[in-house]
PDB file of N, CA and C in Angstrom:
ATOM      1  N   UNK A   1       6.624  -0.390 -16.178  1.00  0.00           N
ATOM      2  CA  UNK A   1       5.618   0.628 -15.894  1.00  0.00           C
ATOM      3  C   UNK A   1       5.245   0.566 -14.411  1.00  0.00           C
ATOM      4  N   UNK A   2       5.216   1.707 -14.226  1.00  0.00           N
ATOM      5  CA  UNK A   2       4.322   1.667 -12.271  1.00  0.00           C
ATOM      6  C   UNK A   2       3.542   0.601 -11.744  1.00  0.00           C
ATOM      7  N   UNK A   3       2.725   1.007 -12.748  1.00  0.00           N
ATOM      8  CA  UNK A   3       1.249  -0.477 -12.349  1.00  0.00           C
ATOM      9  C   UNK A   3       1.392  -1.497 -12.181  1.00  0.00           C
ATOM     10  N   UNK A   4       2.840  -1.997 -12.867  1.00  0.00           N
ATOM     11  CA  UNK A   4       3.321  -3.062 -12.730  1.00  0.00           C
ATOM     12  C   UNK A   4       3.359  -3.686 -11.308  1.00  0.00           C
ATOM     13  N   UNK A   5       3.993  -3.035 -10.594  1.00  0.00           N
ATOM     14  CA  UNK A   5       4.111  -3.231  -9.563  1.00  0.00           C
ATOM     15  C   UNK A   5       2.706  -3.617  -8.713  1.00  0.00           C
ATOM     16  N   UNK A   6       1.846  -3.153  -9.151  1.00  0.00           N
ATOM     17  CA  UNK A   6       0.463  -3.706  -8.087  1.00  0.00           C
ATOM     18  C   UNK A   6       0.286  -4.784  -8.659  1.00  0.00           C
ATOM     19  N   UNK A   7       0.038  -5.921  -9.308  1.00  0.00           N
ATOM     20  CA  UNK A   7       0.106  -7.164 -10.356  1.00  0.00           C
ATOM     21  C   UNK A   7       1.242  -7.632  -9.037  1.00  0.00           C
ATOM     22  N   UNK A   8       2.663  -7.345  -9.053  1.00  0.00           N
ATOM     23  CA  UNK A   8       3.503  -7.821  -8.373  1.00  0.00           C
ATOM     24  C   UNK A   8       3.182  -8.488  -6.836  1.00  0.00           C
ATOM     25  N   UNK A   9       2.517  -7.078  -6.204  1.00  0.00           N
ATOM     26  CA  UNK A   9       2.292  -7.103  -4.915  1.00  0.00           C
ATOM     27  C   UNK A   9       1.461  -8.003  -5.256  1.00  0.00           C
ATOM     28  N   UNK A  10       0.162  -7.952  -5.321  1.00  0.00           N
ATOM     29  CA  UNK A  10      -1.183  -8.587  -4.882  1.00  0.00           C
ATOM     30  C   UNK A  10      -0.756 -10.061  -5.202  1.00  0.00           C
ATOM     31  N   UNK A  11       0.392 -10.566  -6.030  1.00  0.00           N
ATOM     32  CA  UNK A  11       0.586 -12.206  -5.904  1.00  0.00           C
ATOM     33  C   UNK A  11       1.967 -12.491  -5.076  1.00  0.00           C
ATOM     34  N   UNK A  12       2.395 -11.313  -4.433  1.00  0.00           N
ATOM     35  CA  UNK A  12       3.136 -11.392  -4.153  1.00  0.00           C
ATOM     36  C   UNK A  12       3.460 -12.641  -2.629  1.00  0.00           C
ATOM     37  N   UNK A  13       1.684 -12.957  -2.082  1.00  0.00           N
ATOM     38  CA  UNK A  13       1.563 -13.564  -0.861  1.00  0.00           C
ATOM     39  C   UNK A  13       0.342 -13.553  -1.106  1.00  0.00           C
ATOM     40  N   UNK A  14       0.042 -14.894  -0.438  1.00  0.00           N
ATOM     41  CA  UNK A  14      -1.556 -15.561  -0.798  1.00  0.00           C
ATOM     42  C   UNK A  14      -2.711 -14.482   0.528  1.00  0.00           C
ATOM     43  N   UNK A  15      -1.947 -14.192   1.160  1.00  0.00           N
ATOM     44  CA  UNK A  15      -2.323 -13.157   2.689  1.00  0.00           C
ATOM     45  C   UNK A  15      -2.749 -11.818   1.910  1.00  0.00           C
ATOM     46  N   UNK A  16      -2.149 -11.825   0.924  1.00  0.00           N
ATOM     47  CA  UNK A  16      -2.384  -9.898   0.493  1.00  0.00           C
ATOM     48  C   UNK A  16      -3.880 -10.388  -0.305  1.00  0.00           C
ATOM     49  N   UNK A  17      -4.374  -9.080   0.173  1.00  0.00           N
ATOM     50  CA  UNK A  17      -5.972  -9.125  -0.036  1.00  0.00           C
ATOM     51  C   UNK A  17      -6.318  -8.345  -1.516  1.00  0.00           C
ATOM     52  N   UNK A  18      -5.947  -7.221  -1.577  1.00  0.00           N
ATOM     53  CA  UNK A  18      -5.798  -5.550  -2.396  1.00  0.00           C
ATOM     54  C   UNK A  18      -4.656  -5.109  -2.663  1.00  0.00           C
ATOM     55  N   UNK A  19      -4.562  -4.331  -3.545  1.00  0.00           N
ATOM     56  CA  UNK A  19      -3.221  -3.394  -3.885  1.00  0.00           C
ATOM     57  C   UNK A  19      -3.531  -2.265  -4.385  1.00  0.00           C
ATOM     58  N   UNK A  20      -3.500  -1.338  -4.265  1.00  0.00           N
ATOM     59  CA  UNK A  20      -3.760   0.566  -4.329  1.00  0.00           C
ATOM     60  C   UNK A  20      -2.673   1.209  -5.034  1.00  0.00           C
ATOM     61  N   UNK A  21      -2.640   1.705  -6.193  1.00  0.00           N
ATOM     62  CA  UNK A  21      -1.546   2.383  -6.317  1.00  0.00           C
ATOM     63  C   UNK A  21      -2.247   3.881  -6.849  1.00  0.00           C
ATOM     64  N   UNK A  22      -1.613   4.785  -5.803  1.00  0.00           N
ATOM     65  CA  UNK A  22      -2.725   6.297  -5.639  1.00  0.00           C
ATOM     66  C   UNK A  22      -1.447   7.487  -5.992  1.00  0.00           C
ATOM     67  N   UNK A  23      -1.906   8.428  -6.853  1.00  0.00           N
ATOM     68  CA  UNK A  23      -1.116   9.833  -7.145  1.00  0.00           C
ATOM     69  C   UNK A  23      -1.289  10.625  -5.817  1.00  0.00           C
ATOM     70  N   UNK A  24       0.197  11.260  -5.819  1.00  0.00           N
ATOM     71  CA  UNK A  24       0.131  12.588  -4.382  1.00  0.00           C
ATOM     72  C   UNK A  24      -1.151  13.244  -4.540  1.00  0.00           C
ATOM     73  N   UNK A  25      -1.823  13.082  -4.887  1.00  0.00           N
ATOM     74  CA  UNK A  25      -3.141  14.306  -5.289  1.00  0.00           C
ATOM     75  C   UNK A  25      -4.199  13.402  -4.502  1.00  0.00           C
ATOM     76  N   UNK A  26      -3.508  12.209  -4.249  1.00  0.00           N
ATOM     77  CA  UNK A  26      -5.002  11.040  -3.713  1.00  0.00           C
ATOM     78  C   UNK A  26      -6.034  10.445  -4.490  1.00  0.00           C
ATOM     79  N   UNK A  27      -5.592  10.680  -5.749  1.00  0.00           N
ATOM     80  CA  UNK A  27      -6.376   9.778  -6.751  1.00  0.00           C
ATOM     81  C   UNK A  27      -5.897   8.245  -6.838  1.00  0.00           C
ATOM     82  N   UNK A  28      -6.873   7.287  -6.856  1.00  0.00           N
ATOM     83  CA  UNK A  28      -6.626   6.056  -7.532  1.00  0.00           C
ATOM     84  C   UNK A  28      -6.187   5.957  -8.465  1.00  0.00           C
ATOM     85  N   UNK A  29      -4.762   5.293  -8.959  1.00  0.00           N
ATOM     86  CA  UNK A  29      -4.816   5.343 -10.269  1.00  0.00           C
ATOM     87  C   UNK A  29      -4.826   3.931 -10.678  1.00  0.00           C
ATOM     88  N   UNK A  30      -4.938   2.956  -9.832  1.00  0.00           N
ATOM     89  CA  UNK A  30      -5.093   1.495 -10.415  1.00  0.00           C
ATOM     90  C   UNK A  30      -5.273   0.887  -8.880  1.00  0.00           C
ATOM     91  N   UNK A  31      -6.046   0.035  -9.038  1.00  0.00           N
ATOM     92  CA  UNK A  31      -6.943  -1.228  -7.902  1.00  0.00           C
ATOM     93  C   UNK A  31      -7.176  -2.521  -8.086  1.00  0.00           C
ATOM     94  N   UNK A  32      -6.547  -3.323  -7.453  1.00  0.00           N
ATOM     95  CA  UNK A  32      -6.649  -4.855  -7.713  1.00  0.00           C
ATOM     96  C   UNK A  32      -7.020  -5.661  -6.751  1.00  0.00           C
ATOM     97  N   UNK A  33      -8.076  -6.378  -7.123  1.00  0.00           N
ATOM     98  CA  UNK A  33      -8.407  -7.200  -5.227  1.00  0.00           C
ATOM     99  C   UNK A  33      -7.955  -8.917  -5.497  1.00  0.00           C
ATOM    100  N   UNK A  34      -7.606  -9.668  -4.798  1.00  0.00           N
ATOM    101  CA  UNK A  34      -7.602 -10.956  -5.321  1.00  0.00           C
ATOM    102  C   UNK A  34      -9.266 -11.381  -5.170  1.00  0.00           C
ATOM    103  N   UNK A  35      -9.835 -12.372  -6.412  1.00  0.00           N
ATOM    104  CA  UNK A  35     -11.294 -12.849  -6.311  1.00  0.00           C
ATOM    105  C   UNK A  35     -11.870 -13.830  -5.152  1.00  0.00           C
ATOM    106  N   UNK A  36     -12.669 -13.725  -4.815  1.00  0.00           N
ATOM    107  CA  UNK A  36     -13.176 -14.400  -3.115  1.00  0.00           C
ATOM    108  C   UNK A  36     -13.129 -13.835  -2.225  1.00  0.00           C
ATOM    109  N   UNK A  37     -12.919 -12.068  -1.890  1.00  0.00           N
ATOM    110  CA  UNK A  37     -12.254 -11.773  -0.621  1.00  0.00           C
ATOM    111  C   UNK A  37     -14.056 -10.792  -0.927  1.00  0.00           C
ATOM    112  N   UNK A  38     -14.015 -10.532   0.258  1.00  0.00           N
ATOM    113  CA  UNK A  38     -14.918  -9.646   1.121  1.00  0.00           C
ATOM    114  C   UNK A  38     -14.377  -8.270   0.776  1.00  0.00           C
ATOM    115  N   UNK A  39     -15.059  -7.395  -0.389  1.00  0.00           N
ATOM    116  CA  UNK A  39     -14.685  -6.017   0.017  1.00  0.00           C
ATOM    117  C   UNK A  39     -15.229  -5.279   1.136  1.00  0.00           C
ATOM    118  N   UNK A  40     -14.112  -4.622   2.393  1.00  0.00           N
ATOM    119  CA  UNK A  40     -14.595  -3.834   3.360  1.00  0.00           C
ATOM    120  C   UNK A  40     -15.108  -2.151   2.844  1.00  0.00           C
ATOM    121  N   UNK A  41     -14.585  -1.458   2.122  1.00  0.00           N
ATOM    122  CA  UNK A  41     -15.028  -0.593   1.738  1.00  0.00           C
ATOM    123  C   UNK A  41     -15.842   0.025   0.314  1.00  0.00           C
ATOM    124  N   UNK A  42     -16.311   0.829   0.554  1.00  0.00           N
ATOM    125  CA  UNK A  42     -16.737   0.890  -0.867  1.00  0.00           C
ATOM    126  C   UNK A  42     -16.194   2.002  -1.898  1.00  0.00           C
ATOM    127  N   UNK A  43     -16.602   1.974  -2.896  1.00  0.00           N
ATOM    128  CA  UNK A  43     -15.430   2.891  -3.923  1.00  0.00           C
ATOM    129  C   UNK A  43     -15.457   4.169  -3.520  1.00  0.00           C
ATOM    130  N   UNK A  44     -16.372   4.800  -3.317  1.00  0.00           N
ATOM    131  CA  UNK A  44     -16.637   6.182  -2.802  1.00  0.00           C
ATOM    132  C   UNK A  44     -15.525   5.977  -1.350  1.00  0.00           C
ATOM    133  N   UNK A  45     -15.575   5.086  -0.715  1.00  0.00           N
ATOM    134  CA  UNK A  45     -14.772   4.983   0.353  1.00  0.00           C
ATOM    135  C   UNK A  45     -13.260   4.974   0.208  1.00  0.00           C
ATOM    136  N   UNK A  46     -13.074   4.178  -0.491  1.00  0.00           N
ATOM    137  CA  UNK A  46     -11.723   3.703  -1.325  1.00  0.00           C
ATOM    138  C   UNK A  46     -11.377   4.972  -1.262  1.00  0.00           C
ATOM    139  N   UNK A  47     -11.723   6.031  -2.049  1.00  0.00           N
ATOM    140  CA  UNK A  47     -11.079   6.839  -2.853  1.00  0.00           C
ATOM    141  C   UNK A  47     -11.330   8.342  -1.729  1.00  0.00           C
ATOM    142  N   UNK A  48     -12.166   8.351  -0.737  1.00  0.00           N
ATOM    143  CA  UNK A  48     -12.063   9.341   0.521  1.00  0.00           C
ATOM    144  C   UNK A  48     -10.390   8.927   1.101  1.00  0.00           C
ATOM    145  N   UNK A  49     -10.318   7.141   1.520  1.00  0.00           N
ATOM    146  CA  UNK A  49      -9.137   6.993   2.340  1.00  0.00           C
ATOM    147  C   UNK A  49      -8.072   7.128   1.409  1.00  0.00           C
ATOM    148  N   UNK A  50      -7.898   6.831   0.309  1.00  0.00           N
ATOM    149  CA  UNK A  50      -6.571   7.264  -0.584  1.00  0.00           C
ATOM    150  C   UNK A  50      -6.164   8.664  -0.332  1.00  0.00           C
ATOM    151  N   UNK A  51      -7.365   9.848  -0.423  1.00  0.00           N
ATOM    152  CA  UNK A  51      -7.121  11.036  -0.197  1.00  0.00           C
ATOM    153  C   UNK A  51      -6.671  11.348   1.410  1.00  0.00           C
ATOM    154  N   UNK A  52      -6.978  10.728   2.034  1.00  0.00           N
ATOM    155  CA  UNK A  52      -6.510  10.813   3.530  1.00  0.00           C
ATOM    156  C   UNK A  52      -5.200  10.423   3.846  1.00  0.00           C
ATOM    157  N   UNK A  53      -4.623   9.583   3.061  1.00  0.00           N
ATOM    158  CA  UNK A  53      -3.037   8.673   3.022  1.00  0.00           C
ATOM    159  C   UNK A  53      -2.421   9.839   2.003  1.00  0.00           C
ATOM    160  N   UNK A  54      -2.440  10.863   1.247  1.00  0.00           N
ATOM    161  CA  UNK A  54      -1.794  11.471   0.685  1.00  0.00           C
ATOM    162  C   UNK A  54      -1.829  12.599   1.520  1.00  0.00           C
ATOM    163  N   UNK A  55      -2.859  12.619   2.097  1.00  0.00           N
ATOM    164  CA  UNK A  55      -2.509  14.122   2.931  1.00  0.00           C
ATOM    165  C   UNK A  55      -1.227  13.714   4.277  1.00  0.00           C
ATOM    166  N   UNK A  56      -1.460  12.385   4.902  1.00  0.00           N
ATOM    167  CA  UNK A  56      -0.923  12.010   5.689  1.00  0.00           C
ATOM    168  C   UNK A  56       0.587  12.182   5.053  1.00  0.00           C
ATOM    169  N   UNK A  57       1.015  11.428   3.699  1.00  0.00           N
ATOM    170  CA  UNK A  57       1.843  11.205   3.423  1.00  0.00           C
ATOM    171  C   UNK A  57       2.988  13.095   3.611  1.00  0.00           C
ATOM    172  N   UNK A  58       2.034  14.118   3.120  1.00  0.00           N
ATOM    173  CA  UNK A  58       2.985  15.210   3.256  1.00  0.00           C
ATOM    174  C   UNK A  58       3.445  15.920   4.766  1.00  0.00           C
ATOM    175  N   UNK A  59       2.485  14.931   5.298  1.00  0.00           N
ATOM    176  CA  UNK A  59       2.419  15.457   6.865  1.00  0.00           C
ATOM    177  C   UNK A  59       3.834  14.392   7.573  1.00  0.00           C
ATOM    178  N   UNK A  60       3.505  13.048   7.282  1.00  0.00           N
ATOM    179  CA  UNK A  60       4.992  12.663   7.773  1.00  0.00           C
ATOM    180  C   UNK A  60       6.254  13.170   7.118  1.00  0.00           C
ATOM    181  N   UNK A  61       6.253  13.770   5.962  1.00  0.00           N
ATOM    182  CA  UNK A  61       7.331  14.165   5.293  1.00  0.00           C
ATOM    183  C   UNK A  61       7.873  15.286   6.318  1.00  0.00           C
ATOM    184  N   UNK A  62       7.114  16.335   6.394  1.00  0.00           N
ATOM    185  CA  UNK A  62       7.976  17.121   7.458  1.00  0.00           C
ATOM    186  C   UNK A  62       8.474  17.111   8.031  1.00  0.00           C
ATOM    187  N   UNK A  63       8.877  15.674   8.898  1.00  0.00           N
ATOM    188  CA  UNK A  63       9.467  15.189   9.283  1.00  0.00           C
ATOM    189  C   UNK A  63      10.888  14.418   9.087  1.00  0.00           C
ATOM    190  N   UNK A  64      10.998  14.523   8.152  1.00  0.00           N
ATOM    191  CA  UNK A  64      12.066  13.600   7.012  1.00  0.00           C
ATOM    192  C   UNK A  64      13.518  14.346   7.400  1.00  0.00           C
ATOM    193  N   UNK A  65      13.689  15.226   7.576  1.00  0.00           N
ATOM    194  CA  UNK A  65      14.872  16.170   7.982  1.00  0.00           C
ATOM    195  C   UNK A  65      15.191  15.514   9.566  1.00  0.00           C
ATOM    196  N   UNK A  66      14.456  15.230  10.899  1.00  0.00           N
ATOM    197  CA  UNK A  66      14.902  14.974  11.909  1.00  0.00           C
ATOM    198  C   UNK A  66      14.758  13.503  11.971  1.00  0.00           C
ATOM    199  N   UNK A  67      14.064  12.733  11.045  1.00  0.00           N
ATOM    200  CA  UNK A  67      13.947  11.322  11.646  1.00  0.00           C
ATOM    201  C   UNK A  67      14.728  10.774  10.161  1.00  0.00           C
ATOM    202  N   UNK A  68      14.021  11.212   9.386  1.00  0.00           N
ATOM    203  CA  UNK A  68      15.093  10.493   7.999  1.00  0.00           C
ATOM    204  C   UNK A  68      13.468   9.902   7.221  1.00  0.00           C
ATOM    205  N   UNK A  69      13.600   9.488   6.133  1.00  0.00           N
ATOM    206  CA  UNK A  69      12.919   9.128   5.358  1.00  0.00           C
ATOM    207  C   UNK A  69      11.976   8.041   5.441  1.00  0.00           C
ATOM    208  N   UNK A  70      10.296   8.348   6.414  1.00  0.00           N
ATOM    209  CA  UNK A  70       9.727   7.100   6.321  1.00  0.00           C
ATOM    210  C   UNK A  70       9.449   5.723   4.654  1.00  0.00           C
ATOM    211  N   UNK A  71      10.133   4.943   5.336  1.00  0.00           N
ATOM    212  CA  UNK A  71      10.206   3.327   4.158  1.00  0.00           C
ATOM    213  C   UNK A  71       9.001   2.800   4.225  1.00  0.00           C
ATOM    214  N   UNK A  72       8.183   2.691   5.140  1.00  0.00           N
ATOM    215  CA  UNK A  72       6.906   1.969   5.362  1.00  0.00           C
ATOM    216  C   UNK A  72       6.227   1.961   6.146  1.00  0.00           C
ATOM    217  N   UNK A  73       4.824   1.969   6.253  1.00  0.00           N
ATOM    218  CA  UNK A  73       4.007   2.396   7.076  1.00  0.00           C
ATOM    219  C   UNK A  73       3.365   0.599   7.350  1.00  0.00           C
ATOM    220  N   UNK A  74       3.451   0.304   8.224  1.00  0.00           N
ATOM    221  CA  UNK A  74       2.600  -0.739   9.121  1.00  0.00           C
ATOM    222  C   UNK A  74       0.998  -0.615   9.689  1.00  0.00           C
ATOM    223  N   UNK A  75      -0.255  -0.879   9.534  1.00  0.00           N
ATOM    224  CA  UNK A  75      -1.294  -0.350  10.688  1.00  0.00           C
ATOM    225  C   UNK A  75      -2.237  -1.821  10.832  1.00  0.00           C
ATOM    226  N   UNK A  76      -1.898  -2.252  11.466  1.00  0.00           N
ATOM    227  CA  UNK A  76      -2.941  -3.618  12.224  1.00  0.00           C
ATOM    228  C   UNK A  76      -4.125  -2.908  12.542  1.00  0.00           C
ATOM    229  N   UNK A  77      -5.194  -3.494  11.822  1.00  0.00           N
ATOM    230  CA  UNK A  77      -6.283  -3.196  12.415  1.00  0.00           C
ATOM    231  C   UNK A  77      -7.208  -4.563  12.891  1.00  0.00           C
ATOM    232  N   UNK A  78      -8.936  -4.586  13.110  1.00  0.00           N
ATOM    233  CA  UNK A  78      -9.094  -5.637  13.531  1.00  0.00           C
ATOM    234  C   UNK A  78      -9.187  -6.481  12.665  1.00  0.00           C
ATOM    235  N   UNK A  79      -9.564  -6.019  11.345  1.00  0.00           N
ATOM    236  CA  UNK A  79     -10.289  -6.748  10.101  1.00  0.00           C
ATOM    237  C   UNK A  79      -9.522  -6.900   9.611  1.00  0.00           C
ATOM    238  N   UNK A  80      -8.328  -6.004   9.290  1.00  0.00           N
ATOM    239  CA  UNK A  80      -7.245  -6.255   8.333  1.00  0.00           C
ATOM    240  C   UNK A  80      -5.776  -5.409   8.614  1.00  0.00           C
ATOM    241  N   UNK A  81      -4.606  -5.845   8.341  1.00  0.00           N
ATOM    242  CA  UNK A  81      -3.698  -5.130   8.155  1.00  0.00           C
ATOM    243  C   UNK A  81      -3.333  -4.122   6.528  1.00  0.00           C
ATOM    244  N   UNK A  82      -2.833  -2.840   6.991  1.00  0.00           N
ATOM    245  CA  UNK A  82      -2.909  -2.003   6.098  1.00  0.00           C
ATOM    246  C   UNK A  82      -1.146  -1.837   5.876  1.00  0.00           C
ATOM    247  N   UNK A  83      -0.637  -1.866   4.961  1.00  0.00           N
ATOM    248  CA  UNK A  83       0.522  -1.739   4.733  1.00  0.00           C
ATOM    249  C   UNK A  83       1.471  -0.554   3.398  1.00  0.00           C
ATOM    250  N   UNK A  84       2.029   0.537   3.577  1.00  0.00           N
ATOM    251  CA  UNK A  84       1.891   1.641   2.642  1.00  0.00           C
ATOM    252  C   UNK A  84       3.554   1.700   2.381  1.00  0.00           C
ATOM    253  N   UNK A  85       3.688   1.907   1.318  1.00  0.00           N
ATOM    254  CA  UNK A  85       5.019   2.522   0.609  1.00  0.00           C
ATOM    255  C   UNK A  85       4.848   4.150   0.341  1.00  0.00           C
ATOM    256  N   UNK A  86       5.679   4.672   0.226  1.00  0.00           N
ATOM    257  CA  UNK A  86       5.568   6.201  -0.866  1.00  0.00           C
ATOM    258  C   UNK A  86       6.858   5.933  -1.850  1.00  0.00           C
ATOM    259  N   UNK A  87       6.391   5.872  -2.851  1.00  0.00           N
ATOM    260  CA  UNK A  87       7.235   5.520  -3.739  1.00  0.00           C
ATOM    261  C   UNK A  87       7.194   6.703  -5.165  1.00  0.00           C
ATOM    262  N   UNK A  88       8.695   7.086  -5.045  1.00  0.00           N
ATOM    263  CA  UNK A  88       8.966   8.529  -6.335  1.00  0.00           C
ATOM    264  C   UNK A  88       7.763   9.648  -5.901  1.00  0.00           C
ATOM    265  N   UNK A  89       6.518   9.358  -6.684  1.00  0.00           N
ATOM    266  CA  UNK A  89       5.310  10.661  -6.543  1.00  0.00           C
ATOM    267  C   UNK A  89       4.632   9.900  -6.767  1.00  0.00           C
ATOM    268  N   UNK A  90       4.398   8.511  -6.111  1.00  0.00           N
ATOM    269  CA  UNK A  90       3.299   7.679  -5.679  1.00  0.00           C
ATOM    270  C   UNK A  90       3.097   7.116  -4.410  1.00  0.00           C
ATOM    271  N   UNK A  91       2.042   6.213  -4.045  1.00  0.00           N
ATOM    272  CA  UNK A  91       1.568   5.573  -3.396  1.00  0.00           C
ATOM    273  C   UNK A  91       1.199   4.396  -3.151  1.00  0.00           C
ATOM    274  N   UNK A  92       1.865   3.414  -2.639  1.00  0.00           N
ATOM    275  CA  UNK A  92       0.942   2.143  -2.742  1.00  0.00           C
ATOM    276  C   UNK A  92       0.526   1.465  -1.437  1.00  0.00           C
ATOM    277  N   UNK A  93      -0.455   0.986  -1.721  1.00  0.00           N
ATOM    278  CA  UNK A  93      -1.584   0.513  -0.064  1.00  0.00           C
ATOM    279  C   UNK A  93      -1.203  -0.791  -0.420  1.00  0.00           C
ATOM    280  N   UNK A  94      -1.118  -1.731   0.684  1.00  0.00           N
ATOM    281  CA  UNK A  94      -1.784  -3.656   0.568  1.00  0.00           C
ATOM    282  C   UNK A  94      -2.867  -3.629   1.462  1.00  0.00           C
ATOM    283  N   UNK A  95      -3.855  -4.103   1.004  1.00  0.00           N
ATOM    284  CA  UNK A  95      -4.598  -4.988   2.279  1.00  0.00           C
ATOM    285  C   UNK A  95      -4.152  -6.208   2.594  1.00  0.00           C
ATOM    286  N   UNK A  96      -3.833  -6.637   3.742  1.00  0.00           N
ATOM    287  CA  UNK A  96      -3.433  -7.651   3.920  1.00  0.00           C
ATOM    288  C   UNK A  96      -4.229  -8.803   5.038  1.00  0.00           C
ATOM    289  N   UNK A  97      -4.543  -9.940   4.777  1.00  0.00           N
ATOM    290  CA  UNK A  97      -5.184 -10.709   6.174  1.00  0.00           C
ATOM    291  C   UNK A  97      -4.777 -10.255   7.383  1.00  0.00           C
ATOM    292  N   UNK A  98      -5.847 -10.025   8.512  1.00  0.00           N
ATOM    293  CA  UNK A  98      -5.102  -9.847   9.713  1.00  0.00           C
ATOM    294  C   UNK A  98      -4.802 -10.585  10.363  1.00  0.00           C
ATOM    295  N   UNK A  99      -4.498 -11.541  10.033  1.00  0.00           N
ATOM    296  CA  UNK A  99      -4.026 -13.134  10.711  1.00  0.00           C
ATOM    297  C   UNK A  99      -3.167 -13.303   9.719  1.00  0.00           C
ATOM    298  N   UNK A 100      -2.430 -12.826   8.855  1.00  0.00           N
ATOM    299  CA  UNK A 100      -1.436 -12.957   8.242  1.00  0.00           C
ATOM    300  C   UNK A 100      -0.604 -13.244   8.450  1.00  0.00           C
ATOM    301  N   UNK A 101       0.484 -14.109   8.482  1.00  0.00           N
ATOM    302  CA  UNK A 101       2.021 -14.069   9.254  1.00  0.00           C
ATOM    303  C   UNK A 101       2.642 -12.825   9.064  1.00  0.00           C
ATOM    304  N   UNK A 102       3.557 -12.327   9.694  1.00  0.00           N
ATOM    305  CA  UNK A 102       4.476 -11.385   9.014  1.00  0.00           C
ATOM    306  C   UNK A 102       5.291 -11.417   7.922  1.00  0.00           C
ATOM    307  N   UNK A 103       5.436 -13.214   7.814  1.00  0.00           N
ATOM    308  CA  UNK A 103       5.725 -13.025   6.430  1.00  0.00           C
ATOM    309  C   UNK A 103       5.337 -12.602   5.278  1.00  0.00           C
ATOM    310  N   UNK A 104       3.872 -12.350   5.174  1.00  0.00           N
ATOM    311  CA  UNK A 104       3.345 -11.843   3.878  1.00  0.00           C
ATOM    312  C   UNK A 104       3.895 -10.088   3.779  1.00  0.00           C
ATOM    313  N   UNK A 105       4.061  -9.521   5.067  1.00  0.00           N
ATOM    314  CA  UNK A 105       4.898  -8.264   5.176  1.00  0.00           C
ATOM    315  C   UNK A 105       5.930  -8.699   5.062  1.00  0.00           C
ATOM    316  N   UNK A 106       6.918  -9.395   4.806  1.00  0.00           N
ATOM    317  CA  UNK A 106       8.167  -9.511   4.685  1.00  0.00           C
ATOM    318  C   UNK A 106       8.438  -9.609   3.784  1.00  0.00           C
ATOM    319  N   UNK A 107       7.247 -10.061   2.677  1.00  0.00           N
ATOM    320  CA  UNK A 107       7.625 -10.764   1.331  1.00  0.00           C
ATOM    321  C   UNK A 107       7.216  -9.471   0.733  1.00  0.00           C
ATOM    322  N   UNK A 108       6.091  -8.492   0.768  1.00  0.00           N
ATOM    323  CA  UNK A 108       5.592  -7.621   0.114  1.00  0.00           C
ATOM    324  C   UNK A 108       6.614  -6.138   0.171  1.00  0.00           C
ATOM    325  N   UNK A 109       7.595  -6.385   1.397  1.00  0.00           N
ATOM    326  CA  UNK A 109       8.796  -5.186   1.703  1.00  0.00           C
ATOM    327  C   UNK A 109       9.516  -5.773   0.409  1.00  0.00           C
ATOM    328  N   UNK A 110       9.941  -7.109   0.322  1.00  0.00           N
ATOM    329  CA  UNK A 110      11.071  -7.934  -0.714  1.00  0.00           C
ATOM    330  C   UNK A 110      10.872  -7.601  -2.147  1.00  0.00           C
ATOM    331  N   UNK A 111       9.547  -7.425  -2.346  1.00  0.00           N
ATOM    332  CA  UNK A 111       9.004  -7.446  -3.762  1.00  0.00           C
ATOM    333  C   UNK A 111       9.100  -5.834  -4.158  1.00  0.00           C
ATOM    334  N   UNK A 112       8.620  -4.570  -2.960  1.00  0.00           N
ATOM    335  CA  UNK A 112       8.499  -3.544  -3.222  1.00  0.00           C
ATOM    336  C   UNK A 112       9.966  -3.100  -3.878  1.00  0.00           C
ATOM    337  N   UNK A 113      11.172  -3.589  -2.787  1.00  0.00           N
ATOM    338  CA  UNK A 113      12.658  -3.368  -2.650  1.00  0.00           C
ATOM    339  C   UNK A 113      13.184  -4.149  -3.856  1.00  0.00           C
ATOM    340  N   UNK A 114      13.112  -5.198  -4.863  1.00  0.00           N
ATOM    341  CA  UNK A 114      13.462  -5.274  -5.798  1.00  0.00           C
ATOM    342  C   UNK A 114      13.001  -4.861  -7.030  1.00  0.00           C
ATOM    343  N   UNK A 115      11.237  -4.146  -6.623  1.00  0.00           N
ATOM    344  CA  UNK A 115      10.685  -3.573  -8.097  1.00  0.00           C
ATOM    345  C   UNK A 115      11.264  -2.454  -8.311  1.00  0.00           C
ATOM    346  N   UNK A 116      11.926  -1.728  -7.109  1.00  0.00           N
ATOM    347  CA  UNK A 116      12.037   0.205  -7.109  1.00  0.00           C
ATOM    348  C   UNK A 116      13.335  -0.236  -7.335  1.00  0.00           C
ATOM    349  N   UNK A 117      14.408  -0.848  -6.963  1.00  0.00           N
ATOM    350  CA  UNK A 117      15.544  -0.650  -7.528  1.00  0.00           C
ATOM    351  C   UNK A 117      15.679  -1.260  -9.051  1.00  0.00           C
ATOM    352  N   UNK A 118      14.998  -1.445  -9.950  1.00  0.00           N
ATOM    353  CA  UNK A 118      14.911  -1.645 -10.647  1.00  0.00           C
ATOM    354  C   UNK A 118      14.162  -1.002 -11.329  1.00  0.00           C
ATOM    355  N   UNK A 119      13.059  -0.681 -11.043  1.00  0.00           N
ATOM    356  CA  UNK A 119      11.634  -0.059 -11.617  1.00  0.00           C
ATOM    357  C   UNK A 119      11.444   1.669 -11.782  1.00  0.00           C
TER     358      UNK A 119
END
């Protein structure tokens, strides 16, 4: 099942904070935080920026014809790194530590890339 995959991510690296998995429409459709972490936003918030990453998402698509098919979205911020898939006619966010190694992005690309060829 889809959801599966957020369960996956969020243990996927002790660094990943959250996992988002949002419909093209920008709805939440499942949210997982690991316990102890500091939520930065709040649900009303949550669910404004999901809708903002789906609009984004059709806006880089237009693009897909001259550059080819964005795989993943990267965004360092100060508090945290944000990390996005578009996957079939979904979405999935990580929060990730921003002092994270890159390995926790390396491991969370590994996990995405063996759930979808499979999943």
């Amino acid at each position: 099942m889809s959801e599966d995959i957020v369960d996956k991510l969020l243990n996927c690296h002790r660094k990943v904070r959250c996992v988002m998995l949002i419909g093209e429409d920008g709805k939440v459709i499942k949210y997982a935080c690991k316990p102890n972490i500091e939520i930065i936003l709040t649900k009303e918030e949550l669910q404004r920026y999901a809708k903002q990453i789906a609009a984004r998402k059709k806006e880089r698509e237009s693009w897909n014809e001259k550059m080819g098919a964005v795989e993943c979205i990267l965004t360092v911020r100060e508090k945290l790194c944000i990390l996005v898939f578009y996957w079939v006619n979904k979405i999935i966010l990580l929060s990730i530590e921003r002092l994270a190694p890159l390995a926790a992005v390396e491991k969370a690309i590994e996990v995405y890339t063996q759930h979808t060829k499979v999943g």
